[in-house]
N, C-alpha and C. Protein backbone atom coordinates (compact mmCIF):
# COMPACT_ATOMS: atom_id res chain seq x y z
N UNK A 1 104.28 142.68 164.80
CA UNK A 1 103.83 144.06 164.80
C UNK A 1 104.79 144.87 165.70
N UNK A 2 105.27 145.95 165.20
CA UNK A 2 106.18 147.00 165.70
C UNK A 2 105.47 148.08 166.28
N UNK A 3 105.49 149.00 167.03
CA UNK A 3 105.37 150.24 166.97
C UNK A 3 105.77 150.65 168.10
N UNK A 4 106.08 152.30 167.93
CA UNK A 4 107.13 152.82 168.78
C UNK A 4 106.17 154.21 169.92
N UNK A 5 106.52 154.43 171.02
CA UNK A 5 106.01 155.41 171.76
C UNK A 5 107.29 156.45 171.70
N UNK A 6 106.78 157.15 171.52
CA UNK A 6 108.01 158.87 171.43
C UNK A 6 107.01 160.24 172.77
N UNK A 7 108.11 160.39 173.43
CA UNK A 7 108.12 161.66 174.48
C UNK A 7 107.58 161.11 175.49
N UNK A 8 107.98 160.23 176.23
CA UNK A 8 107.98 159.43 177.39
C UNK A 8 108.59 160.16 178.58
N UNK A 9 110.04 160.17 177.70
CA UNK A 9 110.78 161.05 178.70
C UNK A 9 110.29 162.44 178.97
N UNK A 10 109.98 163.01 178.13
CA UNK A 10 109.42 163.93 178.60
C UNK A 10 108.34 164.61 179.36
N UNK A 11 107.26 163.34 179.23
CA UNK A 11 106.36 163.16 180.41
C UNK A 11 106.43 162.74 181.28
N UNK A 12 107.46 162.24 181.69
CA UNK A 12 108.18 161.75 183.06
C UNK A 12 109.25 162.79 183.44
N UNK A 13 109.65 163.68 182.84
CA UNK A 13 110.18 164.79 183.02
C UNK A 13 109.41 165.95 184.23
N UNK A 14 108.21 166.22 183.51
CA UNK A 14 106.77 167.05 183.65
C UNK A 14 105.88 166.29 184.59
N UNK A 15 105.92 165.19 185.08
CA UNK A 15 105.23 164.33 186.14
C UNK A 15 106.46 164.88 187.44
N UNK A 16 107.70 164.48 187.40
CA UNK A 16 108.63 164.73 188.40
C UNK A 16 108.49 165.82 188.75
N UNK A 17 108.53 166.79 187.72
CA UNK A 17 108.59 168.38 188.01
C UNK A 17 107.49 169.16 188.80
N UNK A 18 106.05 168.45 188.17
CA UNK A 18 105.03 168.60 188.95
C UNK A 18 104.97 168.37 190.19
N UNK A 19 105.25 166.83 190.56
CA UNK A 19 105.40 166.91 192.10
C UNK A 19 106.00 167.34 192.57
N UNK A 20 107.57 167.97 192.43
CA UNK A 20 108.21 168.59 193.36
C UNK A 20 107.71 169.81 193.56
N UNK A 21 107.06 169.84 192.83
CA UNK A 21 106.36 171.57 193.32
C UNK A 21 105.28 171.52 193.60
N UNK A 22 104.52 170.33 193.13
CA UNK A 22 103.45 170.07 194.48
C UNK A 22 104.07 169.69 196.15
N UNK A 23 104.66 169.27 196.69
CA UNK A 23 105.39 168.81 197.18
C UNK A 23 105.55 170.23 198.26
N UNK A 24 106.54 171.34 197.17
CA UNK A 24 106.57 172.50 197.99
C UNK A 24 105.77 173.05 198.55
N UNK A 25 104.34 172.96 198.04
CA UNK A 25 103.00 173.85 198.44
C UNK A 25 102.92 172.86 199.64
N UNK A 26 102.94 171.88 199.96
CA UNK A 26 102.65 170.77 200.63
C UNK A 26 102.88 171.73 202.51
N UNK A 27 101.92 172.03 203.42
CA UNK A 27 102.16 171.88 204.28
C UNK A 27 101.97 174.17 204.59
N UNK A 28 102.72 174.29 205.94
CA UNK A 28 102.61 175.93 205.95
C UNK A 28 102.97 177.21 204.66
N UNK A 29 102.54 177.48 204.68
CA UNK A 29 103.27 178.85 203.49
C UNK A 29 103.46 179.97 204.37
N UNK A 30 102.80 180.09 204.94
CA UNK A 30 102.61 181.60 205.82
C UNK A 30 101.82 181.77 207.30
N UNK A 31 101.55 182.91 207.47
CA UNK A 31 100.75 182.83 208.89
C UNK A 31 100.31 184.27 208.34
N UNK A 32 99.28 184.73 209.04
CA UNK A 32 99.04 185.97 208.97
C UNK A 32 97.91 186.33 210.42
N UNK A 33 98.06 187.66 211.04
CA UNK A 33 97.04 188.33 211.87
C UNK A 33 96.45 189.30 211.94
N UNK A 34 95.29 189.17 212.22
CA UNK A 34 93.97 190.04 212.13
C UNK A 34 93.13 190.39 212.75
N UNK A 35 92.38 191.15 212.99
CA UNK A 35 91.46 191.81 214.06
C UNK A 35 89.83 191.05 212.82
N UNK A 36 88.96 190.17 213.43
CA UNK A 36 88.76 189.61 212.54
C UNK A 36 87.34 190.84 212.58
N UNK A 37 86.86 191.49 213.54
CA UNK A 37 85.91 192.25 213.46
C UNK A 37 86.37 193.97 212.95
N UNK A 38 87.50 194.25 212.31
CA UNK A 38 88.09 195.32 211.69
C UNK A 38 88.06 195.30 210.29
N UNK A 39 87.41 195.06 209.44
CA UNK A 39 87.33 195.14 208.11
C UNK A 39 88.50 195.50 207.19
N UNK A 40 89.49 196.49 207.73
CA UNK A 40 90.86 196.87 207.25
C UNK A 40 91.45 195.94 207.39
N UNK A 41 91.72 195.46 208.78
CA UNK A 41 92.48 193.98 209.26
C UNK A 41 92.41 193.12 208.29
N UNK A 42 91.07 193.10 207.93
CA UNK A 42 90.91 191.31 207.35
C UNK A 42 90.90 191.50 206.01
N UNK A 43 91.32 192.85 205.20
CA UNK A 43 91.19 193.35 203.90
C UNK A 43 93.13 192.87 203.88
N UNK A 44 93.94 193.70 204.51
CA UNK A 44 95.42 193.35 205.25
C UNK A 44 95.59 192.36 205.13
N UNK A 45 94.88 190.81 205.38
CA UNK A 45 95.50 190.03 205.85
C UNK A 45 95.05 189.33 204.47
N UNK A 46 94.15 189.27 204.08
CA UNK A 46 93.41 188.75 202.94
C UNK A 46 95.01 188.99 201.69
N UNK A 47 95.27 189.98 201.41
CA UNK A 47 96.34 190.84 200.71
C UNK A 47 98.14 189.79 201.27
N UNK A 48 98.15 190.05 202.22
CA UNK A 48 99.53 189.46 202.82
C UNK A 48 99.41 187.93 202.48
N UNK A 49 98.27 187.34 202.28
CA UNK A 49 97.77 185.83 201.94
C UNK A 49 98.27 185.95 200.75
N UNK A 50 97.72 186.46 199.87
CA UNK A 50 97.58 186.70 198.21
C UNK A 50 98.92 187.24 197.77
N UNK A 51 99.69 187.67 198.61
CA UNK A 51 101.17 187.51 198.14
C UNK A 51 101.89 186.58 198.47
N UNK A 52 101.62 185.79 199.50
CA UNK A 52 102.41 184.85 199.65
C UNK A 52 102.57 183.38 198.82
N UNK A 53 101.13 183.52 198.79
CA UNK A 53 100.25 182.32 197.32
C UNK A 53 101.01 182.89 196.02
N UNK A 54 101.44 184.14 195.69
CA UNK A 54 101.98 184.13 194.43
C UNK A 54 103.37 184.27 194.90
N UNK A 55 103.92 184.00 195.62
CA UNK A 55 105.04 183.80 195.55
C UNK A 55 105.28 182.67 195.71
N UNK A 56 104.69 181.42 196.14
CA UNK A 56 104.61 180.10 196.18
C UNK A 56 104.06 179.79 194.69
N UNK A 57 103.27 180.40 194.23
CA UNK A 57 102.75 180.29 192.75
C UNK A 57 103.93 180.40 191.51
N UNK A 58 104.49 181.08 192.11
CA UNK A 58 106.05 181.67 191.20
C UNK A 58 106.79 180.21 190.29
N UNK A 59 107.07 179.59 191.61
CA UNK A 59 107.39 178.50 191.82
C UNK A 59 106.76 177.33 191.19
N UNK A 60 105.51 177.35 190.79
CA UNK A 60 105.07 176.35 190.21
C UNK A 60 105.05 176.82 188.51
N UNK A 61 104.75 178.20 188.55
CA UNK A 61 104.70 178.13 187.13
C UNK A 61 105.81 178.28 186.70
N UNK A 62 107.12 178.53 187.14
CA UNK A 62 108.39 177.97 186.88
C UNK A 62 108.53 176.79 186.43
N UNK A 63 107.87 175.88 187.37
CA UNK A 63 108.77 174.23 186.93
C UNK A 63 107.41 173.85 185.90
N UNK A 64 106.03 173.91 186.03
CA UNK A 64 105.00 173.69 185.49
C UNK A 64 104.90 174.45 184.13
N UNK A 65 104.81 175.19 184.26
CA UNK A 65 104.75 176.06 183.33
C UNK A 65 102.84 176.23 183.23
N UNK A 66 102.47 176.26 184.79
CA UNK A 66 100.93 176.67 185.24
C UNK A 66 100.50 177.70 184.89
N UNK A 67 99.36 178.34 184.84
CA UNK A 67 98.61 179.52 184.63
C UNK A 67 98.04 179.53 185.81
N UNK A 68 97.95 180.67 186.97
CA UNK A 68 97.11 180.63 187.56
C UNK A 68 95.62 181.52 187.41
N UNK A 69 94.75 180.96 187.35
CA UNK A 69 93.54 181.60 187.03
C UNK A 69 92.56 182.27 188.21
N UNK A 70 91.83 182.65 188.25
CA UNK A 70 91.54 183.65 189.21
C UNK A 70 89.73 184.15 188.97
């Protein structure tokens, strides 16, 4: 009995790719500060978070080709 597996490589392609960009998220992205009893502050900082996550996000749906959902 014969039979053949096809796109191996390519899921070992998409496994590698994944981790390296898991990999990147791996550890600090950012810092941010806040007045945590100022409601503006923590609206500010909430915002400076949420760009930094999509700019680390960038990055994954680059190599992933992820959706991030929300």
């Amino acid at each position: 009995m014969k039979f053949e597996i096809n796109g191996l490589d390519k899921l070992q392609r998409g496994l590698r790719d994944a981790s390296d960009a898991l990999k990147a998220l791996d550890g600090k992205i950012g810092s941010v500060h806040f007045k945590p009893n100022d409601p503006a502050s923590v609206d500010a900082a909430v915002s400076e978070v949420n760009a930094m996550i999509d700019t680390q996000g960038c990055r994954l749906v680059n190599v992933c080709d992820c959706r991030r959902v929300i």
